[in-house]
PDB file of N, CA and C in Angstrom:
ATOM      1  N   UNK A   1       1.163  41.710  24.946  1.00  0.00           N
ATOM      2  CA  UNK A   1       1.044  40.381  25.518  1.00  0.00           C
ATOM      3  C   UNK A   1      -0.425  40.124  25.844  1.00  0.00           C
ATOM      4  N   UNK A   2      -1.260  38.819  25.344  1.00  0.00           N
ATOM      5  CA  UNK A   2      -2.284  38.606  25.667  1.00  0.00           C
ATOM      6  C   UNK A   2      -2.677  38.047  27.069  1.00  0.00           C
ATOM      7  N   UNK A   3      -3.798  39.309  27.861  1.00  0.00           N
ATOM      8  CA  UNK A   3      -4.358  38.624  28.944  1.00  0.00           C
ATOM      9  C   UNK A   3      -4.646  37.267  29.055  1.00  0.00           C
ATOM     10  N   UNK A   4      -4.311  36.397  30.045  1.00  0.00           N
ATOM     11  CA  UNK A   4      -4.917  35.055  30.508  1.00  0.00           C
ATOM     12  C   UNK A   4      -6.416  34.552  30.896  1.00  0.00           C
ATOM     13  N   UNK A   5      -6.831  34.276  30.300  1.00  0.00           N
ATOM     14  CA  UNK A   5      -8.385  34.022  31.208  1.00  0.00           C
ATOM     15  C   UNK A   5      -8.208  33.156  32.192  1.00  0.00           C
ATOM     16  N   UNK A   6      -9.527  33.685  32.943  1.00  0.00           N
ATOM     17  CA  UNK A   6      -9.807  32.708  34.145  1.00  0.00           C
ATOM     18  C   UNK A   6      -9.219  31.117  34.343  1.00  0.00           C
ATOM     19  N   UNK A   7      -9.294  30.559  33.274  1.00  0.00           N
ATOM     20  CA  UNK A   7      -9.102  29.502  33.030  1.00  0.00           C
ATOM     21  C   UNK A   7      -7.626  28.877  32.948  1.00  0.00           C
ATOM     22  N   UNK A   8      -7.338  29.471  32.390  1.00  0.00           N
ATOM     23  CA  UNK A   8      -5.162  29.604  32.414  1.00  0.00           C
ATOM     24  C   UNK A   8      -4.800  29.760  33.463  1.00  0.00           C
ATOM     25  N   UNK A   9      -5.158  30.902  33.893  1.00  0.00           N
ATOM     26  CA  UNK A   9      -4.475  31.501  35.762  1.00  0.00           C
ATOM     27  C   UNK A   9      -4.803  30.111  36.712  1.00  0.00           C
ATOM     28  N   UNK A  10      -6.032  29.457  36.726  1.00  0.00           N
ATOM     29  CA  UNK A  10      -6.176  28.531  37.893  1.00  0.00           C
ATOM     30  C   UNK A  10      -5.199  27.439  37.370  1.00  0.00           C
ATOM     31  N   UNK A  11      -5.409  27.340  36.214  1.00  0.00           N
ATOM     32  CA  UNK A  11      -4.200  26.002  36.103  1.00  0.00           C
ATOM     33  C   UNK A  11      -3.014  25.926  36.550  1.00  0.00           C
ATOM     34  N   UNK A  12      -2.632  27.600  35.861  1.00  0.00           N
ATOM     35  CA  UNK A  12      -0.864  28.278  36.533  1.00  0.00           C
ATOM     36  C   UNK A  12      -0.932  27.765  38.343  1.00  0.00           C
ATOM     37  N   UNK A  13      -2.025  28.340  38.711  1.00  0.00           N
ATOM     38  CA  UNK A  13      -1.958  28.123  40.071  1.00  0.00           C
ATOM     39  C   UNK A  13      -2.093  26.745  40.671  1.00  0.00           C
ATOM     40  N   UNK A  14      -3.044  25.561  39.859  1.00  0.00           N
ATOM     41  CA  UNK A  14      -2.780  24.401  40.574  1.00  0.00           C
ATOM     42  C   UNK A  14      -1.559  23.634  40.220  1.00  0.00           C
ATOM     43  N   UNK A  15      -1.109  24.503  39.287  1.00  0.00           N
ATOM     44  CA  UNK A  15       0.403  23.574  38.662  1.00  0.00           C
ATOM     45  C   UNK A  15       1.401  23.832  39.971  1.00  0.00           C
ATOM     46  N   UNK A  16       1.487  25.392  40.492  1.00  0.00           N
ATOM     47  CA  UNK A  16       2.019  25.740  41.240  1.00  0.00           C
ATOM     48  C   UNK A  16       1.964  25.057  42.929  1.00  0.00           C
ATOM     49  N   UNK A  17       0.774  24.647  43.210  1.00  0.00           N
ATOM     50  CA  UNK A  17       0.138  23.764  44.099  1.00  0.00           C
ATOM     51  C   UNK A  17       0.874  22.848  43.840  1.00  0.00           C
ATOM     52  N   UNK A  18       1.238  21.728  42.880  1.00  0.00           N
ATOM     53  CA  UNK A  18       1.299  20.769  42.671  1.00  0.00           C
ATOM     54  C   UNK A  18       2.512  20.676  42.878  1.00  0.00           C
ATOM     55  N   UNK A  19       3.578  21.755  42.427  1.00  0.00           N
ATOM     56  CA  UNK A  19       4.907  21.944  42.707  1.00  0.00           C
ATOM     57  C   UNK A  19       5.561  21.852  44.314  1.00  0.00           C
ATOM     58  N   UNK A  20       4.638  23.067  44.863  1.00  0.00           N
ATOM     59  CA  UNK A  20       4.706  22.648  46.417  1.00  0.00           C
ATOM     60  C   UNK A  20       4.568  21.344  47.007  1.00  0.00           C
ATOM     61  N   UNK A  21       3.474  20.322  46.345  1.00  0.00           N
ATOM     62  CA  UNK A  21       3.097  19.422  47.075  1.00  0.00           C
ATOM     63  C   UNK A  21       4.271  18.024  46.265  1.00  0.00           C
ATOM     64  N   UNK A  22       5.089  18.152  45.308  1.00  0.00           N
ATOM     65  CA  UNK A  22       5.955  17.310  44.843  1.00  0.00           C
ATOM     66  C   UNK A  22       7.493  17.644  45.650  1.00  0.00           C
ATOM     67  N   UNK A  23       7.583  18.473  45.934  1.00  0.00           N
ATOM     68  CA  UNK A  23       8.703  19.309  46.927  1.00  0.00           C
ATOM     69  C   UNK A  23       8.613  18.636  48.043  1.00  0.00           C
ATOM     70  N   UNK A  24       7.434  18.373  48.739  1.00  0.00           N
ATOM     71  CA  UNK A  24       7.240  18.155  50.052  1.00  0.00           C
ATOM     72  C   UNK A  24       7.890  16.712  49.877  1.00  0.00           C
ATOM     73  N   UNK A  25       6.891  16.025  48.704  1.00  0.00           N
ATOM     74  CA  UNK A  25       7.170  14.676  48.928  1.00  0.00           C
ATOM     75  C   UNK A  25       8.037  14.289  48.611  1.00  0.00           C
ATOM     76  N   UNK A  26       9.041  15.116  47.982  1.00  0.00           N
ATOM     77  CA  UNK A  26      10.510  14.852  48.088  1.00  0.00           C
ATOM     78  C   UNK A  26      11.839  14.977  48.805  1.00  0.00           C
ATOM     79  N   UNK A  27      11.217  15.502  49.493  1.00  0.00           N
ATOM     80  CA  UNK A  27      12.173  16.440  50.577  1.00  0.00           C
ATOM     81  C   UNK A  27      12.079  16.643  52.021  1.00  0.00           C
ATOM     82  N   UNK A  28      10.827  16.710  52.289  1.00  0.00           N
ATOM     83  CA  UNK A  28      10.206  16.832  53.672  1.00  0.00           C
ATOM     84  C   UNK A  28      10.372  15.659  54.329  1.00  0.00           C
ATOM     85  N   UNK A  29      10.921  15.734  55.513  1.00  0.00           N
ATOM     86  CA  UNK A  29      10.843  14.991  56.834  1.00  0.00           C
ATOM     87  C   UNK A  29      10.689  15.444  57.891  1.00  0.00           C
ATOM     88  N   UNK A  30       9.793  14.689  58.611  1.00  0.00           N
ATOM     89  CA  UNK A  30       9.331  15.437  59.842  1.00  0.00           C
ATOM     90  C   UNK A  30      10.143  15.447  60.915  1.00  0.00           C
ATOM     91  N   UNK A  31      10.954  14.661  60.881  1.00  0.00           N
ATOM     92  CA  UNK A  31      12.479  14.276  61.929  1.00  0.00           C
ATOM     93  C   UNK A  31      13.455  15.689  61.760  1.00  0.00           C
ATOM     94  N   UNK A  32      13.595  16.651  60.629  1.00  0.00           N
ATOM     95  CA  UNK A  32      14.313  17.439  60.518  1.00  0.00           C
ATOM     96  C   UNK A  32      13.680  18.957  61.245  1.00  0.00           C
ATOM     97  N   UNK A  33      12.446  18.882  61.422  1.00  0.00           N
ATOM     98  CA  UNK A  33      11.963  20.206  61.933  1.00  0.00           C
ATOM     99  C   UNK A  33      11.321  19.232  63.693  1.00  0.00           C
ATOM    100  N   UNK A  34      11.672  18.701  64.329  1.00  0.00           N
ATOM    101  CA  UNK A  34      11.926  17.603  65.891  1.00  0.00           C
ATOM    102  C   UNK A  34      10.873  17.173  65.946  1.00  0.00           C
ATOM    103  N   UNK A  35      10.465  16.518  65.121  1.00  0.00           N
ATOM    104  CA  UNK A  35       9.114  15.530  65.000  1.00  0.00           C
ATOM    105  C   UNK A  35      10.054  14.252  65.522  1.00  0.00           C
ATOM    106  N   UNK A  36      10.184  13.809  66.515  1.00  0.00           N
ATOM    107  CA  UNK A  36      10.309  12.081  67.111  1.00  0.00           C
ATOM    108  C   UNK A  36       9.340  10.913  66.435  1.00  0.00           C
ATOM    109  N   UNK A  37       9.978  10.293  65.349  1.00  0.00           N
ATOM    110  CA  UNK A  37       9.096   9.153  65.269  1.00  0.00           C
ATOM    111  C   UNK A  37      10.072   7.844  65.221  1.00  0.00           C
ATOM    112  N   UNK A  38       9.079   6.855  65.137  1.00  0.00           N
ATOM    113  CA  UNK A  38      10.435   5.097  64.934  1.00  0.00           C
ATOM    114  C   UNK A  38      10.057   5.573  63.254  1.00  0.00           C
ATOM    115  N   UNK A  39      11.138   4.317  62.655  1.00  0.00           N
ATOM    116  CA  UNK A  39      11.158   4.320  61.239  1.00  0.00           C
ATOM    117  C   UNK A  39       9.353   3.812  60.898  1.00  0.00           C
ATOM    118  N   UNK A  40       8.490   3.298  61.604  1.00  0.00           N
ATOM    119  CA  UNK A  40       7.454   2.531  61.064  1.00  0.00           C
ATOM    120  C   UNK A  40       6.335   4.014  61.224  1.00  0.00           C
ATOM    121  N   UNK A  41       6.361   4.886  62.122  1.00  0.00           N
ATOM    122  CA  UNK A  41       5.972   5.939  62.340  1.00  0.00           C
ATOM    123  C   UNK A  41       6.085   6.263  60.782  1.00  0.00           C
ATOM    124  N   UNK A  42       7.234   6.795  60.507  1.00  0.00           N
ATOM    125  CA  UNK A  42       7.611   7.707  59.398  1.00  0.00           C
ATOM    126  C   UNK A  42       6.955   7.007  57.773  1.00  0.00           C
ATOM    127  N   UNK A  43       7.535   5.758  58.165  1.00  0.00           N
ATOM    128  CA  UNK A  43       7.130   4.876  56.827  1.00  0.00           C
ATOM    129  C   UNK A  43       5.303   5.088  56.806  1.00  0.00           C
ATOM    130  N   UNK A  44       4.823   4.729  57.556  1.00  0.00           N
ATOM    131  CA  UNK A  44       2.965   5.349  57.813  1.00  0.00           C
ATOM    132  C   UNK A  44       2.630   6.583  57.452  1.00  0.00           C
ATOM    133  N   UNK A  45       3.640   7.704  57.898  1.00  0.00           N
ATOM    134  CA  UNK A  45       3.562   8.686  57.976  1.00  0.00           C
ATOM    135  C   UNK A  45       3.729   9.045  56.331  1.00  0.00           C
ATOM    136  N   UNK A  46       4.452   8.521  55.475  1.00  0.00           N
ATOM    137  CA  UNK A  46       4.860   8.806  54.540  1.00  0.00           C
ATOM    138  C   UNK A  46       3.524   8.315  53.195  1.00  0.00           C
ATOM    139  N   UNK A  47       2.571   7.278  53.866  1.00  0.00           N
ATOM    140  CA  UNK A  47       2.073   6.243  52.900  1.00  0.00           C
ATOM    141  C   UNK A  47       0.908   7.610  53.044  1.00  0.00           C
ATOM    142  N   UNK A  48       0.581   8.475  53.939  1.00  0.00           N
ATOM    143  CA  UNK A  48      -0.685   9.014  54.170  1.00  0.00           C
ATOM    144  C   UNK A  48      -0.365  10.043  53.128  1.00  0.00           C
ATOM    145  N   UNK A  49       0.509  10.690  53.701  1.00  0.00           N
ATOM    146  CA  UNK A  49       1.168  12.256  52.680  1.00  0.00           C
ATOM    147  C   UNK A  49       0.972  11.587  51.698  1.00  0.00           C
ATOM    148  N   UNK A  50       1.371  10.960  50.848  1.00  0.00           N
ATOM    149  CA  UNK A  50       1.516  10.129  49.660  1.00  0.00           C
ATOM    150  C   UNK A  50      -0.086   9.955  49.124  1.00  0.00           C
ATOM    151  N   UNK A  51      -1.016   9.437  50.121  1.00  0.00           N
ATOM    152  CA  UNK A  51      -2.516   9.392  49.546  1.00  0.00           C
ATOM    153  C   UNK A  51      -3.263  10.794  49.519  1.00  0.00           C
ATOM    154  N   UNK A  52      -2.820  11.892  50.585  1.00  0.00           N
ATOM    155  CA  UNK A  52      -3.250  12.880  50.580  1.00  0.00           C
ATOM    156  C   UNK A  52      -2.700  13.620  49.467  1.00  0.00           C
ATOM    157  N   UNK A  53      -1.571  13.814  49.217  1.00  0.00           N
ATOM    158  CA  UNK A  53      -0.926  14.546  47.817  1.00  0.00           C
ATOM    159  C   UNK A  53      -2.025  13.852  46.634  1.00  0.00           C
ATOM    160  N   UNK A  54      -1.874  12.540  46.417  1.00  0.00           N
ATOM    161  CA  UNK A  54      -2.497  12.086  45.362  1.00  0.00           C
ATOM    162  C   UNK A  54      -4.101  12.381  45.146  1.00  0.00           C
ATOM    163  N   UNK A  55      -4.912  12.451  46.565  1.00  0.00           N
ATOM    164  CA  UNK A  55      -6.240  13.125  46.213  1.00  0.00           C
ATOM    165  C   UNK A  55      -6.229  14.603  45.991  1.00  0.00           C
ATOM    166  N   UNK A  56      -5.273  15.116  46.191  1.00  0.00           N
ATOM    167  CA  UNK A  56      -5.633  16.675  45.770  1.00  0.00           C
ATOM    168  C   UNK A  56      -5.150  16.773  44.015  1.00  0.00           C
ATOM    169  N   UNK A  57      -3.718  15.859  43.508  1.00  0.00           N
ATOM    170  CA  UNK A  57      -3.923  15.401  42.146  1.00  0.00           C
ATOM    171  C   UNK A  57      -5.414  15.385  41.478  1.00  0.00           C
ATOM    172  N   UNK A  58      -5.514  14.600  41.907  1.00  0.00           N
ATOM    173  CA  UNK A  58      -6.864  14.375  41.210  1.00  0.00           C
ATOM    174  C   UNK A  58      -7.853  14.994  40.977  1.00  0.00           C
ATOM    175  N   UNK A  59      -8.021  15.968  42.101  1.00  0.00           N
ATOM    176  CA  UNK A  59      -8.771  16.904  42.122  1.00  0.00           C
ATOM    177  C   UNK A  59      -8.404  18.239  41.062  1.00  0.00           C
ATOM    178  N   UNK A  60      -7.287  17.805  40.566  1.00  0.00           N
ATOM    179  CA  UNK A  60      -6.456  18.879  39.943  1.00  0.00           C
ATOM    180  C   UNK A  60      -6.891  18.368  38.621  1.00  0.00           C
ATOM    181  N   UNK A  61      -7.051  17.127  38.488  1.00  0.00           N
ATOM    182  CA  UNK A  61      -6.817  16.804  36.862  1.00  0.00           C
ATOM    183  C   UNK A  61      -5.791  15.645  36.609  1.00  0.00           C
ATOM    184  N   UNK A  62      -4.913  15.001  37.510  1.00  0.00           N
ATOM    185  CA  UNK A  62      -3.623  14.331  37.461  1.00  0.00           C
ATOM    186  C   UNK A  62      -4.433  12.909  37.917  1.00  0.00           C
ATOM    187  N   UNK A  63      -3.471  12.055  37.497  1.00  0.00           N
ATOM    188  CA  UNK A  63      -3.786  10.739  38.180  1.00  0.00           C
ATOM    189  C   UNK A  63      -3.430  10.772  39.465  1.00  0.00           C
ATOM    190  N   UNK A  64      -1.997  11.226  39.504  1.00  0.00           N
ATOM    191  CA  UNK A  64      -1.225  10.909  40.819  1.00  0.00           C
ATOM    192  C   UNK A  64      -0.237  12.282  40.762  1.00  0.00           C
ATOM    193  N   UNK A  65       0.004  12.357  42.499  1.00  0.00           N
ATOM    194  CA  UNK A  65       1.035  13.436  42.869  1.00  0.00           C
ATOM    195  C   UNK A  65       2.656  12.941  42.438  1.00  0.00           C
ATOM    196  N   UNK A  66       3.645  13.736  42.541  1.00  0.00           N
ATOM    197  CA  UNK A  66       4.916  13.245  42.130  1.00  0.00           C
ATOM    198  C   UNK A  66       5.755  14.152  42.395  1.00  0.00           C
ATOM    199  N   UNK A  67       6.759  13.092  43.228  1.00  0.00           N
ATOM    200  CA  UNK A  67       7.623  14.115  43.860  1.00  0.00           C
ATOM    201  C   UNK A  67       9.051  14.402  43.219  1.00  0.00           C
ATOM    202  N   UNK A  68       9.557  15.497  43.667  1.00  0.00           N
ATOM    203  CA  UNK A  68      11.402  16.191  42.800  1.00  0.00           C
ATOM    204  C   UNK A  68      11.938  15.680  43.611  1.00  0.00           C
TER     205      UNK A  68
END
């Protein structure tokens, strides 16, 4: 089996990043681990995660983050 270069492995790994961070935004709520917010809290709360996922995209190579 041929070794990976440097170059393969970081991708494996920001793909893997990217996986975590599409998980979150699919799944995660902060109400389920006793985060108290109103719905307008959460909806805010949701628009930021959403811009923060998407700048680390980018930083990756992606246009945009995307969640499962």
């Amino acid at each position: 089996m041929p070794k990976m270069t440097r170059t393969e492995l970081k991708r494996k790994a920001q793909d893997a990043l990217m996986n975590g961070i599409a998980n979150t935004l699919g799944y995660y709520d902060p109400r389920d681990c006793g985060v108290e917010m109103t719905e307008a809290e959460l909806a805010e709360f949701r628009e930021i995660i959403q811009r923060e996922a998407d700048r680390v995209a980018r930083l990756f190579g992606y246009e945009s983050a995307w969640s499962n």
